[in-house]
Protein backbone atom coordinates (compact mmCIF):
# COMPACT_ATOMS: atom_id res chain seq x y z
CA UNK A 1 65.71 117.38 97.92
CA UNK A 2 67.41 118.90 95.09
CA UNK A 3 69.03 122.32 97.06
CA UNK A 4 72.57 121.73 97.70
CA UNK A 5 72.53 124.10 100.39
CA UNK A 6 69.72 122.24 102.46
CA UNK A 7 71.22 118.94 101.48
CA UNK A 8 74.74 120.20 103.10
CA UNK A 9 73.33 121.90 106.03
CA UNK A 10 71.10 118.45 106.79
CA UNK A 11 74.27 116.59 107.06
CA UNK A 12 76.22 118.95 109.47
CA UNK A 13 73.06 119.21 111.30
CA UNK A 14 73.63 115.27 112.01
CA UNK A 15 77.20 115.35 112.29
CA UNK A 16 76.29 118.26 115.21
CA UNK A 17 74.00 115.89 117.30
CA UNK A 18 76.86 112.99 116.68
CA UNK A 19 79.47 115.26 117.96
CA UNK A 20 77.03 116.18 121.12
CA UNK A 21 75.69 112.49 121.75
CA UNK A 22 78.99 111.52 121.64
CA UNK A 23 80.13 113.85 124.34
CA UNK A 24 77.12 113.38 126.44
CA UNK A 25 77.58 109.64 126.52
CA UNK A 26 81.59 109.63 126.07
CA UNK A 27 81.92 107.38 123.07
CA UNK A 28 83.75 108.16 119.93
CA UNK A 29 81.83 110.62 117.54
CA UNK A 30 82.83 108.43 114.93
CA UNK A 31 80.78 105.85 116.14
CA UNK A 32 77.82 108.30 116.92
CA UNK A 33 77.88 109.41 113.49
CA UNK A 34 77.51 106.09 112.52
CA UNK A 35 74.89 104.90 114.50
CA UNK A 36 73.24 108.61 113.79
CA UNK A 37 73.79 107.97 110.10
CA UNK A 38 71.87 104.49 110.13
CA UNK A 39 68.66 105.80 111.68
CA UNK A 40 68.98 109.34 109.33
CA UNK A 41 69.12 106.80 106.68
CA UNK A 42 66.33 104.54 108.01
CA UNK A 43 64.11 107.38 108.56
CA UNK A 44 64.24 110.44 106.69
CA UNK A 45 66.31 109.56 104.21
CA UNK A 46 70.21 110.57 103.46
CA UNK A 47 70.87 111.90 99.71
CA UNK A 48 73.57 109.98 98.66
CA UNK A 49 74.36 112.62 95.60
CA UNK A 50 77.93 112.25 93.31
CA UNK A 51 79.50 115.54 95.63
CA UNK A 52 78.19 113.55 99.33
CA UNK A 53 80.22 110.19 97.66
CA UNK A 54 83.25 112.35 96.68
CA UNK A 55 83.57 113.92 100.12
CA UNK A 56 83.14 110.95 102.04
CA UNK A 57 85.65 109.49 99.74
CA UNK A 58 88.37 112.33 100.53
CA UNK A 59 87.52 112.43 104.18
CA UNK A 60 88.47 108.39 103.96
CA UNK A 61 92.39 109.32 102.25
CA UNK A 62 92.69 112.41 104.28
CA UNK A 63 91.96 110.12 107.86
CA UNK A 64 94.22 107.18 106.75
CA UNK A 65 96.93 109.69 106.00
CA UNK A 66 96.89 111.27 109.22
CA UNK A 67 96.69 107.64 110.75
CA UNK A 68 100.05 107.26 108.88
CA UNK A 69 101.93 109.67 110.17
CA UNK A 70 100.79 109.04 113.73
CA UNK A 71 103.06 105.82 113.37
CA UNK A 72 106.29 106.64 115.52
CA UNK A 73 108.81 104.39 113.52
CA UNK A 74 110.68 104.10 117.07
CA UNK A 75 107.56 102.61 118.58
CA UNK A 76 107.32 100.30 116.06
CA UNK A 77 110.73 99.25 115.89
CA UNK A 78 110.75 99.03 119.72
CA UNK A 79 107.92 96.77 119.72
CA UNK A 80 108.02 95.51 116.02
CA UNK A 81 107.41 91.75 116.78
CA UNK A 82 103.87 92.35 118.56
CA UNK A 83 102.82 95.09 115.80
CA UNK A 84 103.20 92.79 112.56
CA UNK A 85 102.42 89.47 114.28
CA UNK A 86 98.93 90.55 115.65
CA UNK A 87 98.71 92.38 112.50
CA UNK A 88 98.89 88.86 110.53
CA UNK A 89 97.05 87.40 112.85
CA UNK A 90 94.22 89.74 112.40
CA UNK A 91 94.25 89.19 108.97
CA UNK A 92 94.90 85.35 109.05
CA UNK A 93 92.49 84.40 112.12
CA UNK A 94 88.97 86.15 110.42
CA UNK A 95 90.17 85.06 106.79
CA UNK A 96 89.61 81.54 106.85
CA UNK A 97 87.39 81.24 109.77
CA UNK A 98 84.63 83.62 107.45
CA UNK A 99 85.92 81.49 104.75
CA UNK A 100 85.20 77.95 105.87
CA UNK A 101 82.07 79.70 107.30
CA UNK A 102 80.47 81.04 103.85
CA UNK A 103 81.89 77.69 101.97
CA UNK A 104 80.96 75.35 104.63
CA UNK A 105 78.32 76.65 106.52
CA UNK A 106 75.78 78.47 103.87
CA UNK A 107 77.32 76.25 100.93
CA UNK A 108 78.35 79.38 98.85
CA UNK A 109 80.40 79.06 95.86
CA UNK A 110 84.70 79.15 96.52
CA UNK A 111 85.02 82.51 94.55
CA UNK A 112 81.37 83.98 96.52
CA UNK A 113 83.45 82.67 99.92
CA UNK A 114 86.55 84.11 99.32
CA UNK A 115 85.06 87.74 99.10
CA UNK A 116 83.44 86.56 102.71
CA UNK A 117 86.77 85.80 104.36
CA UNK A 118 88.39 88.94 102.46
CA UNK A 119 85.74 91.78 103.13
CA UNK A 120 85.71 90.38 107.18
CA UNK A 121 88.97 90.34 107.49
CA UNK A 122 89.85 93.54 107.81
CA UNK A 123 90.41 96.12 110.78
CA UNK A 124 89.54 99.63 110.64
CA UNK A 125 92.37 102.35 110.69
CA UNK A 126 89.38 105.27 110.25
CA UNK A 127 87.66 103.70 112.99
CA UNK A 128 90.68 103.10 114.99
CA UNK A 129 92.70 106.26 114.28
CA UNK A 130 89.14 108.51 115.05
CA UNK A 131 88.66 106.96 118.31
CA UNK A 132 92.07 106.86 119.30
CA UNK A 133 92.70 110.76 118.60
CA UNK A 134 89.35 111.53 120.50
CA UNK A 135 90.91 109.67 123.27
CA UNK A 136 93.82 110.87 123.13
CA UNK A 137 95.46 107.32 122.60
CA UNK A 138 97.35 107.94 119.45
CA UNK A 139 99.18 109.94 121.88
CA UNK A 140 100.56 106.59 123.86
CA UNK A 141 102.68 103.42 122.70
CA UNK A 142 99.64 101.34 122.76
CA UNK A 143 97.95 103.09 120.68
CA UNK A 144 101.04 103.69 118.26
CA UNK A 145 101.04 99.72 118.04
CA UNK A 146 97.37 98.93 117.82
CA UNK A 147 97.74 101.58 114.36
CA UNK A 148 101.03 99.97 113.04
CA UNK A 149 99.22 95.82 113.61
CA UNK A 150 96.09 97.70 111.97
CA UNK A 151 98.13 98.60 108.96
CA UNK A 152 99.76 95.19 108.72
CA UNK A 153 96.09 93.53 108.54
CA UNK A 154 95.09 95.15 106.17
CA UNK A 155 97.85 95.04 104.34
CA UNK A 156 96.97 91.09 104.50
CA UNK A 157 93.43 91.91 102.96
CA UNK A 158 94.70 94.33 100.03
CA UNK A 159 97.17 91.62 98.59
CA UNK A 160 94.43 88.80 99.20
CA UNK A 161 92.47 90.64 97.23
CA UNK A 162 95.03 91.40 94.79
CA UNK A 163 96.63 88.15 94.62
CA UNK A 164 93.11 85.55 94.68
CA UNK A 165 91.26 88.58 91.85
CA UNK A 166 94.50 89.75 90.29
CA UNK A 167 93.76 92.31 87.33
CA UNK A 168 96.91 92.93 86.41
CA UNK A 169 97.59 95.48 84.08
CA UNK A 170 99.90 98.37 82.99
CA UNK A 171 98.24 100.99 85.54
CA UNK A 172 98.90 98.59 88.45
CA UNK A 173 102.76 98.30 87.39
CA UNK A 174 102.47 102.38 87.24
CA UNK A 175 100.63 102.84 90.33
CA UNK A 176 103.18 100.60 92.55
CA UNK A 177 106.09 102.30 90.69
CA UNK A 178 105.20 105.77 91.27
CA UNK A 179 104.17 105.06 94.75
CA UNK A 180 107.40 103.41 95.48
CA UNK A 181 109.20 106.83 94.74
CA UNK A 182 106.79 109.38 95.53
CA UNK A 183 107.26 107.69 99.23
CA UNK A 184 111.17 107.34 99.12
CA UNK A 185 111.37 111.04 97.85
CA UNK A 186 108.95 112.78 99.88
CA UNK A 187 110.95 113.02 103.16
CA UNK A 188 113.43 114.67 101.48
CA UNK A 189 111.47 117.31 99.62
CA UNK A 190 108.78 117.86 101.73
CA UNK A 191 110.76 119.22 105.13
CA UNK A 192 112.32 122.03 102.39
CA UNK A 193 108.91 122.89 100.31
CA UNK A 194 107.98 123.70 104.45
CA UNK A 195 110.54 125.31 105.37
CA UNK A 196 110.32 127.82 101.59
CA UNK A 197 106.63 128.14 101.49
CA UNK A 198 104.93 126.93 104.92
CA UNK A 199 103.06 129.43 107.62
CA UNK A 200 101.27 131.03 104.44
CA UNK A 201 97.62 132.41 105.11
CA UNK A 202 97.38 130.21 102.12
CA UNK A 203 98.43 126.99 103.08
CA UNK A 204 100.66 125.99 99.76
CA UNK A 205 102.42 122.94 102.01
CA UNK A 206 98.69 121.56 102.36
CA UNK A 207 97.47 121.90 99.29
CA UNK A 208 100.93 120.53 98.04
CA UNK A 209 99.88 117.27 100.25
CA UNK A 210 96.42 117.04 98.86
CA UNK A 211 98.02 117.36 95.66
CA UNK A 212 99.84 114.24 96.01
CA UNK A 213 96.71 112.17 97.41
CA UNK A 214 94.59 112.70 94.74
CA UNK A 215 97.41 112.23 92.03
CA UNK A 216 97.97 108.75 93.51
CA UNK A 217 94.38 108.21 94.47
CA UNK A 218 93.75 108.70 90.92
CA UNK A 219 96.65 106.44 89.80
CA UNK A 220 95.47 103.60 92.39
CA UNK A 221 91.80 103.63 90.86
CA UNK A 222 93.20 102.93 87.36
CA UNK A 223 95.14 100.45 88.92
CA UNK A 224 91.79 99.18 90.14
CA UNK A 225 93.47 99.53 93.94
CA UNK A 226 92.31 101.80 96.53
CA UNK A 227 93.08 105.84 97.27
CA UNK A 228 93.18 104.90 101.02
CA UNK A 229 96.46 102.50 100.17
CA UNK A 230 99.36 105.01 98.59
CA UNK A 231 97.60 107.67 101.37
CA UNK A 232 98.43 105.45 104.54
CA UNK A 233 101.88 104.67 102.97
CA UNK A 234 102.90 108.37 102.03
CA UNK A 235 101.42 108.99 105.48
CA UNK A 236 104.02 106.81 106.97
CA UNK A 237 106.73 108.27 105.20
CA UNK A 238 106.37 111.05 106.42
CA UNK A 239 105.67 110.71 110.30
CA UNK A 240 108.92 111.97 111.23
CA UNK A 241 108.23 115.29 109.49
CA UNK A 242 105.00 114.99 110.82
CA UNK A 243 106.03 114.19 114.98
CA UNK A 244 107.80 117.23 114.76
CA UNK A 245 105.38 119.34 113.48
CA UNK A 246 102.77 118.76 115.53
CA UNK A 247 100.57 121.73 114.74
CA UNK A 248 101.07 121.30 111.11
CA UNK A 249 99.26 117.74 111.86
CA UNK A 250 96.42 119.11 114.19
CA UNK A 251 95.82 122.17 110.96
CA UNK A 252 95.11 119.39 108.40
CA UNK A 253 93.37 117.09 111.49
CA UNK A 254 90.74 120.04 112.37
CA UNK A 255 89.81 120.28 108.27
CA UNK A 256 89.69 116.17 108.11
CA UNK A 257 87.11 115.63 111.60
CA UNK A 258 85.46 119.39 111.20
CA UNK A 259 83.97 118.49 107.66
CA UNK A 260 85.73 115.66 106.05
CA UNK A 261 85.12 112.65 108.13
CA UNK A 262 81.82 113.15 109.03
CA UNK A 263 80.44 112.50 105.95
CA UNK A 264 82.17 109.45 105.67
CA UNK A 265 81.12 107.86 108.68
CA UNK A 266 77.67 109.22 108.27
CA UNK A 267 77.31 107.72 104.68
CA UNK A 268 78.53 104.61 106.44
CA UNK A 269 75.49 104.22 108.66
CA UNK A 270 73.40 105.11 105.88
CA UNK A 271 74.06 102.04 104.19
CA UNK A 272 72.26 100.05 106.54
CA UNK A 273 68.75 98.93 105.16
CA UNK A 274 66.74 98.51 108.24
CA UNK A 275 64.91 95.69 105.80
CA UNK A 276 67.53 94.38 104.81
CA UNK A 277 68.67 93.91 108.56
CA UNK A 278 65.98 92.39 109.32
CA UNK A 279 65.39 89.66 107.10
CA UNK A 280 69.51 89.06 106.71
CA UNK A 281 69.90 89.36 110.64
CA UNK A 282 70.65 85.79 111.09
CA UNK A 283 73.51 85.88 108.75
CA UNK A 284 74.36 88.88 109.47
CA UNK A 285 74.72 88.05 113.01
CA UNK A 286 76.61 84.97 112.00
CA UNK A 287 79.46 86.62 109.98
CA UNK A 288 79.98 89.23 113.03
CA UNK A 289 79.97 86.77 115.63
CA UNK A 290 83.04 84.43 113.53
CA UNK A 291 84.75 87.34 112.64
CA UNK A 292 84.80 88.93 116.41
CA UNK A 293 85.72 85.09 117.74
CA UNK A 294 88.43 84.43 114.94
CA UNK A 295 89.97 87.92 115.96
CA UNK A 296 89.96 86.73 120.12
CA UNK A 297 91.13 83.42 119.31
CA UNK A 298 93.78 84.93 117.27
CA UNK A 299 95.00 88.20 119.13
CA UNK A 300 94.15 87.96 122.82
CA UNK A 301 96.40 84.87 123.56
CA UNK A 302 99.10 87.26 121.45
CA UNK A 303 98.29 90.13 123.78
CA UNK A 304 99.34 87.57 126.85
CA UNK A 305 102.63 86.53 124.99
CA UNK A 306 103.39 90.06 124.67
CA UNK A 307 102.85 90.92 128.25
CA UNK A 308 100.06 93.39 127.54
CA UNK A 309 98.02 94.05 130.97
CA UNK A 310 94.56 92.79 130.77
CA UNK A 311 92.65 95.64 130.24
CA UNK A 312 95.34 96.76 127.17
CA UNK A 313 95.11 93.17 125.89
CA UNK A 314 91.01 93.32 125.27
CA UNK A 315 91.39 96.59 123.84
CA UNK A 316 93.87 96.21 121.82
CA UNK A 317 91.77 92.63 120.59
CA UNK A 318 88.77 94.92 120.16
CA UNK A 319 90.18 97.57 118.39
CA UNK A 320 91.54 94.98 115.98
CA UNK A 321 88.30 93.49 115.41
CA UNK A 322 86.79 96.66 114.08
CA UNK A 323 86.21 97.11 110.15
CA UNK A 324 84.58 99.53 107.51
CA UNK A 325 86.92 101.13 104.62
CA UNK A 326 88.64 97.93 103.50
CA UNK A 327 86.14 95.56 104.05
CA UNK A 328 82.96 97.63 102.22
CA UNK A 329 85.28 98.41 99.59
CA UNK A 330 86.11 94.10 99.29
CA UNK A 331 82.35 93.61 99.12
CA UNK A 332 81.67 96.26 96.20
CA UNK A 333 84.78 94.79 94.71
CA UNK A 334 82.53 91.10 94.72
CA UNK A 335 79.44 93.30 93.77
CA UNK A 336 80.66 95.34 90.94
CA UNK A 337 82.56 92.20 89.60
CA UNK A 338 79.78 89.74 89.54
CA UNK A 339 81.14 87.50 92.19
CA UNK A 340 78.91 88.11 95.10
CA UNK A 341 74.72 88.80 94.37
CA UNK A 342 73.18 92.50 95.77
CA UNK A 343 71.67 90.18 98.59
CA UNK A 344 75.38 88.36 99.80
CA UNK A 345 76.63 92.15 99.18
CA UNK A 346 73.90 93.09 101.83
CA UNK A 347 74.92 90.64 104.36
CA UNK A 348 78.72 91.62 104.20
CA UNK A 349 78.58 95.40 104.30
CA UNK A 350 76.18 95.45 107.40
CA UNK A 351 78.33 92.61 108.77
CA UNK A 352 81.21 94.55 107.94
CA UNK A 353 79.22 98.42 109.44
CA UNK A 354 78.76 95.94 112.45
CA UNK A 355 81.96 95.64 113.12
CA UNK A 356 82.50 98.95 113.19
CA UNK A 357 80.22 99.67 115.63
CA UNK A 358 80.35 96.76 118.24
CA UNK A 359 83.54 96.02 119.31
CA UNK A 360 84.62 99.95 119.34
CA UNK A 361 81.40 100.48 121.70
CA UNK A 362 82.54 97.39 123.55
CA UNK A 363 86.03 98.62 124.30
CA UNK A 364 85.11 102.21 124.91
CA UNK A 365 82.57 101.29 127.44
CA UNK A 366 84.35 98.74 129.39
CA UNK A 367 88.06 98.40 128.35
CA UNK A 368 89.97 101.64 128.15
CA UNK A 369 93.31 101.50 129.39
CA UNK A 370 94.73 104.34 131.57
CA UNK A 371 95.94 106.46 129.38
CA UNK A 372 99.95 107.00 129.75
CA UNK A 373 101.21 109.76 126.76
CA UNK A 374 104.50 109.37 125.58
CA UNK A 375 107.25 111.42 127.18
CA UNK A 376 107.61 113.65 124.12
CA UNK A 377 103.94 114.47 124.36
CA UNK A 378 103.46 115.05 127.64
């Protein structure tokens, strides 16, 4: 199918029936569209044209940006010990157990592991931040802390991938430079360009923000490092700005789920071979059951030490077993760079798309915590 229109209009018509599944059977629509994307892909086939890839791409930045400036740097500060050691932990705990597992277990090459144990170790902040904003958890200190350990995992993953496949090079000096200063200077420029040019019909402060995502998205892929990095950071930097303009934040947030993000989490499930499943289920299976044990082993006695209730400490453990941006992108990083073969490439990403679904289903369905907003947002 060749007609843009038809090809646009086929999409929103599954990113519709997510959004209604999802309310009908109270789960995130992120993980509807998912799911919804996987059997699209399965059945009728999902055109995954250049313009579908660059959406899905922007939906990705625009959704870890927003997951940035949800972070409440009092919350954090308040409860920084639990936020960066779970964070670590989540990183650390799936790592080597995934490692040892690929190198051990299935006798694959030290280089061929080491993309195992990277591309499962992540978490999810798409996954994470979706479901928490269509819960309304972003809203509570929980949730603030379950995004700030999510950001310190993956934090763990980016410079394990940096560090173990280094490609260092003049870009990737530029890139950390820029970001460095784009997110010391922002706060400061950003709260006047808002005040001189902001409540236009024409959005300027917006477009001003995109502007500065794609300049260092752009700078992070000559780097060879990842949009969704300087976006989550920049994000951060400007959450102050951000928790006091809350309808600001819910203007760009209706653009990012309306149209954005459903095309990334679509695309998602369409990367699922139903084949591919079937005769890799057994690995497959493996990696997701290691990573999701590693993560409880890890986390859930942390949760205890921290004095999380019960219910908040399984959540909180689930939500941090969840993965999809970081870890695909680990896996085509092993793919593209002749590390890991198209069928080990196969194994991860659904392994990976598993863990996106899973746990989140898991802890929607069984483990939500009452939800408690903070007193500013109540």
């Amino acid at each position: 199918m060749d007609n843009i229109w038809l090809q646009s209009a086929l999409w929103m018509a599954l990113a519709l029936v997510a959004a209604l599944g999802s309310l009908w059977i109270t789960i995130s629509a992120a993980l509807f569209e998912i799911i919804v994307g996987a059997i699209a892909g399965n059945t009728i086939g999902l055109p995954l044209t250049p313009w579908i890839n660059y959406i899905a791409s922007v939906g990705a930045v625009v959704l870890t940006f927003l997951a940035g400036t949800d972070i409440d740097a009092h919350v954090v500060k308040k409860n920084f010990g639990s936020s960066v050691t779970i964070g670590v932990m989540g990183f650390l705990a799936p790592y080597l157990g995934c490692l040892l597992l690929a190198r051990y277990g299935l006798g694959w090459p030290w280089p061929q592991a080491q993309i195992g144990g990277i591309a499962l170790s992540t978490t999810s902040v798409a996954v994470v931040y979706a479901v928490m904003v269509e819960t309304g958890y972003n809203r509570t200190e929980l949730g603030k802390v379950i995004l700030a350990a999510c950001f310190i995992n993956d934090i763990g993953t980016v410079l394990a991938l940096g560090l173990i496949f280094a490609n260092y090079n003049l870009y990737l000096l530029l890139f950390a430079v820029i970001t460095i200063l784009v997110v010391a200077v922002l706060p400061w420029i950003v709260p006047w360009l808002f005040g001189r040019f902001g409540n236009r019909a024409s959005e300027p402060e917006i477009k001003f923000l995109f502007l500065v995502l794609f300049a260092l998205g752009g700078l992070a892929t000559l780097g060879k490092s990842e949009a969704v990095l300087p976006a989550y950071l920049v994000g951060m930097g400007l959450a102050p700005f951000f928790l006091r303009q809350r309808e600001l934040q819910l203007r760009v947030r209706a653009i990012c789920f309306a149209f954005l993000t459903p095309f990334y989490f679509l695309k998602a499930g369409s990367l699922i071979e139903a084949h591919a499943l079937i005769a890799g289920a057994g690995l497959i299976a493996m990696f997701l059951a290691v990573k999701m044990i590693t993560k409880f082993c890890g986390i859930l006695p942390l949760t205890r030490y921290f004095k999380f209730d019960r219910r908040e400490g399984m959540y909180t453990t689930l939500m941090m077993s969840t993965g999809l941006t970081f870890g695909s992108i680990s896996a085509l990083f092993g793919l593209t760079n002749h590390i890991i073969d198209q069928t080990q490439y196969t194994i991860l990403l659904t392994a990976v798309i598993g863990s996106a679904v899973v746990p989140t289903l898991i802890a929607q369905l069984w483990f939500q915590p009452r939800f408690e907003p903070l007193e500013e947002d109540a």
